[in-house]
C-alpha atoms as a PDB file:
ATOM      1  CA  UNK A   1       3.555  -6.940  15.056  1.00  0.00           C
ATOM      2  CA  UNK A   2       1.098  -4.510  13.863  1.00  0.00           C
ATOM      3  CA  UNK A   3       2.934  -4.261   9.881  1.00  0.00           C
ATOM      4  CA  UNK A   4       2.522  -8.247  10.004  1.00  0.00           C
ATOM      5  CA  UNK A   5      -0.862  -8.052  10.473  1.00  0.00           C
ATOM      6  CA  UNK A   6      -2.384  -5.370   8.232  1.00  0.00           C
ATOM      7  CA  UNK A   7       0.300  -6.042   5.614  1.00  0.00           C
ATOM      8  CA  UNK A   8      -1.212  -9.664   5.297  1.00  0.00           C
ATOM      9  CA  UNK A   9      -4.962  -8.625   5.687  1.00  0.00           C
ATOM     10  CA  UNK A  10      -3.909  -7.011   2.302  1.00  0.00           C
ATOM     11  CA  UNK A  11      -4.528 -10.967   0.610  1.00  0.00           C
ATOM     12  CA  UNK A  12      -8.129 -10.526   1.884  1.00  0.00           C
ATOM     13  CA  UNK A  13      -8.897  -8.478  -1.345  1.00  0.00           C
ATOM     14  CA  UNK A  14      -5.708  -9.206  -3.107  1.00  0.00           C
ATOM     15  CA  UNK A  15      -4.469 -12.368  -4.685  1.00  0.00           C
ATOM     16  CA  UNK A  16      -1.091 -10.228  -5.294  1.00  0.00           C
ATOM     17  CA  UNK A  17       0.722  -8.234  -3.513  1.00  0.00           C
ATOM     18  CA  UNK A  18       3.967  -5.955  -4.779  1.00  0.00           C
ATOM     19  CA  UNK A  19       5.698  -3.681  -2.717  1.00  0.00           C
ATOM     20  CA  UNK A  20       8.240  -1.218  -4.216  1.00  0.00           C
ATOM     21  CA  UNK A  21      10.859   0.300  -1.611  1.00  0.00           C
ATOM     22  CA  UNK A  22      13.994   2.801  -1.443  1.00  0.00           C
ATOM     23  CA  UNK A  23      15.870   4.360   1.079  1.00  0.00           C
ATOM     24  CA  UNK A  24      16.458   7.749  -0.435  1.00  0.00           C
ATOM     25  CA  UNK A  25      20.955   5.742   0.250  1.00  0.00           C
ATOM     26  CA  UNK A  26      20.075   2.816  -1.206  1.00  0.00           C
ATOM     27  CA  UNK A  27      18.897   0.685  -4.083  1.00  0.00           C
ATOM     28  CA  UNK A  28      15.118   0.223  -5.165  1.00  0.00           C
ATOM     29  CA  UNK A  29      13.951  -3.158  -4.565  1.00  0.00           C
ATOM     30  CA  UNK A  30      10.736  -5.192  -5.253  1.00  0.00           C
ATOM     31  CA  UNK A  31       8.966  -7.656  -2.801  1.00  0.00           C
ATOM     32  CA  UNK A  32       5.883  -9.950  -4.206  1.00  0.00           C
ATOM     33  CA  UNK A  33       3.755 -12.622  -3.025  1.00  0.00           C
ATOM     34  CA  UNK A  34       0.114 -14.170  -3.470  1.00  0.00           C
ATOM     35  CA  UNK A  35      -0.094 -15.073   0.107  1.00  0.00           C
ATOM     36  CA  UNK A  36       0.930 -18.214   0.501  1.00  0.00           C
ATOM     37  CA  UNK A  37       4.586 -19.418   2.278  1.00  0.00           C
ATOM     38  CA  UNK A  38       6.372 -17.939  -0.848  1.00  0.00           C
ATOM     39  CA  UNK A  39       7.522 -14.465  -1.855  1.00  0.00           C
ATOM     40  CA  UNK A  40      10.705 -12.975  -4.161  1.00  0.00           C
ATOM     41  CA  UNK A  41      12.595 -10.205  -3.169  1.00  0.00           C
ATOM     42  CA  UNK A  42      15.123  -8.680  -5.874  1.00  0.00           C
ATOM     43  CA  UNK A  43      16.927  -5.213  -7.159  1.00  0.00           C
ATOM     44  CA  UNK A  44      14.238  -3.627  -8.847  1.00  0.00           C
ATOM     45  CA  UNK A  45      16.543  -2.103 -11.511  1.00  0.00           C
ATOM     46  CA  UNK A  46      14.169  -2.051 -14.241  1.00  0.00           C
ATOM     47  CA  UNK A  47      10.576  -0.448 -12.580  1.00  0.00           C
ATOM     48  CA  UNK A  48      10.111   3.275 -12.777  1.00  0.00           C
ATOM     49  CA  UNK A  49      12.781   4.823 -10.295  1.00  0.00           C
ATOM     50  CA  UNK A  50      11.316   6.252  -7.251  1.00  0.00           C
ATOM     51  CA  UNK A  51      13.337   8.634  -5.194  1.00  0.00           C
ATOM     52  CA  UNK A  52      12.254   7.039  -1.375  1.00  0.00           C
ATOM     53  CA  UNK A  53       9.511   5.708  -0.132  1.00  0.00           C
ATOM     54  CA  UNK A  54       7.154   2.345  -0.229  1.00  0.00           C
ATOM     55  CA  UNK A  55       4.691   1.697  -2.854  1.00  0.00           C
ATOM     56  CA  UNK A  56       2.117  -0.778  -2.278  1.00  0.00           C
ATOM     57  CA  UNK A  57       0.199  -2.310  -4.903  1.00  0.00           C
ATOM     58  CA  UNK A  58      -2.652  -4.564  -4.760  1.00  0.00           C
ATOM     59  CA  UNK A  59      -3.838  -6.848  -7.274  1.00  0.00           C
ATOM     60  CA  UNK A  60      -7.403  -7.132  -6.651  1.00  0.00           C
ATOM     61  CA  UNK A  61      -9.690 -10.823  -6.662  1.00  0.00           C
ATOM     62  CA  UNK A  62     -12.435  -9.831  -9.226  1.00  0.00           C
ATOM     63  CA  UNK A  63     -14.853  -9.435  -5.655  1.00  0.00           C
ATOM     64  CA  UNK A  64     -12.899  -7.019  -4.383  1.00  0.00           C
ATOM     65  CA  UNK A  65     -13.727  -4.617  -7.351  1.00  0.00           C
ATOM     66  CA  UNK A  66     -15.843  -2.134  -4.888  1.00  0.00           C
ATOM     67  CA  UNK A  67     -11.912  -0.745  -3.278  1.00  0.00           C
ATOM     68  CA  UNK A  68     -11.266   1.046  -7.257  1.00  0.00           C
ATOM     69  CA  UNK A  69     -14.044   3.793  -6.169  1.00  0.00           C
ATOM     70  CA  UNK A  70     -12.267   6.100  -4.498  1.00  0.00           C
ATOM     71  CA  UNK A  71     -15.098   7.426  -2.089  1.00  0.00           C
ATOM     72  CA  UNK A  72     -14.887   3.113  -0.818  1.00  0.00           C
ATOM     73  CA  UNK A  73     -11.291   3.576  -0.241  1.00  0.00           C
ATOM     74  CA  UNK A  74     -11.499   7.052   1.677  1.00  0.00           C
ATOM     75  CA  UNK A  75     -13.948   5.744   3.865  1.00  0.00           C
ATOM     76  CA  UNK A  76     -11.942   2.795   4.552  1.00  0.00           C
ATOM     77  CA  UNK A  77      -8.911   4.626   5.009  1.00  0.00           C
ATOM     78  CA  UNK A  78     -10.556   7.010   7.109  1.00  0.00           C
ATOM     79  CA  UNK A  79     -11.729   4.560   9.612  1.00  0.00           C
ATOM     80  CA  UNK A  80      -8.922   2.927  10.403  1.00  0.00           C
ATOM     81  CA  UNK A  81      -5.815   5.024   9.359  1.00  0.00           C
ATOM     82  CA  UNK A  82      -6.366   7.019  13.022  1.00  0.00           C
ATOM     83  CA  UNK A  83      -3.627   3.597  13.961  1.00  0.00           C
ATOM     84  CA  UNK A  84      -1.227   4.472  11.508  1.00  0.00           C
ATOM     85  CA  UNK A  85       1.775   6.561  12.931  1.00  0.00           C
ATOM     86  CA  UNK A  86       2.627   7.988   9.375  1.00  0.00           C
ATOM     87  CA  UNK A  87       0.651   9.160   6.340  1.00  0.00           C
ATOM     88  CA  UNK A  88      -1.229   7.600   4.134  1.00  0.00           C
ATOM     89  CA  UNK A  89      -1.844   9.382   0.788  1.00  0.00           C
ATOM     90  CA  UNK A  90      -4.572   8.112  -1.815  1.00  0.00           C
ATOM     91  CA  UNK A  91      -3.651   9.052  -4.899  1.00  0.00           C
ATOM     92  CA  UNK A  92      -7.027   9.795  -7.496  1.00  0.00           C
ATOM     93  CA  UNK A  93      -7.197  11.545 -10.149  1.00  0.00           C
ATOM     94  CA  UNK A  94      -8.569  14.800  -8.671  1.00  0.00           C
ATOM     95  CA  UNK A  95      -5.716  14.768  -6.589  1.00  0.00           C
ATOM     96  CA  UNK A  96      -3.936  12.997  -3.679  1.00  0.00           C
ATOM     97  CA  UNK A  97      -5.739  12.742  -0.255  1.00  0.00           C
ATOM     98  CA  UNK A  98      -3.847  12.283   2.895  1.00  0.00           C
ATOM     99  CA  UNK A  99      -4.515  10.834   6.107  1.00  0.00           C
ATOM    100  CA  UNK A 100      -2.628  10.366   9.283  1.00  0.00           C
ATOM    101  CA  UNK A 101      -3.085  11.580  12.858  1.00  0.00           C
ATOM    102  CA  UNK A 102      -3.390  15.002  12.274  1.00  0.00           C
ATOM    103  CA  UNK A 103      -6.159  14.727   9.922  1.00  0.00           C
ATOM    104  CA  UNK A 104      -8.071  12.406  11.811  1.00  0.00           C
ATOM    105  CA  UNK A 105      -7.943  15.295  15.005  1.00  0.00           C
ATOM    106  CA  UNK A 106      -9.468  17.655  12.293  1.00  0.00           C
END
């Protein structure tokens, strides 16, 4: 499906990948992998709490450097979020940026 496939494009300019989830019913848990047939899965009972929602993080090859400027990653997420039925929010440190349908209609 279509989370298989950009969710693993992620190890293109990652060599690790960590994904922090809740359900605003459930526990917190934390997913990891470096892309090959391995990954964990566990509680994550000890990582700052978040109330609900996904956090992915990407741990950047040293190549890959050019996706920390944010003005890279908003034109990146501009081109293809337009695919992406929910939002996508960059957070910088002027602020947080969000993109999703809507915004791309602007």
């Amino acid at each position: 499906g279509l989370l298989s496939v950009g969710f693993f494009t992620s190890f293109l300019v990652a060599d690790k990948v960590t994904v922090i989830t809740k359900h605003s019913q459930d526990r917190q848990y934390l997913w990891q992998s470096t892309g090959d047939d391995t990954f964990t899965v566990q509680e994550d009972a000890e990582g700052p709490p978040i109330i609900r929602g996904t956090q992915v993080i990407l741990h950047l090859k040293p190549d890959c450097r050019e996706f920390l400027n944010p003005a890279r990653l908003d034109d990146v997420i501009r081109l293809h979020s337009c695919v992406i039925e929910y939002p996508v929010h960059l957070f910088v440190p002027a602020g947080v940026r969000t993109f999703g349908l809507e915004e791309m209609e602007r």
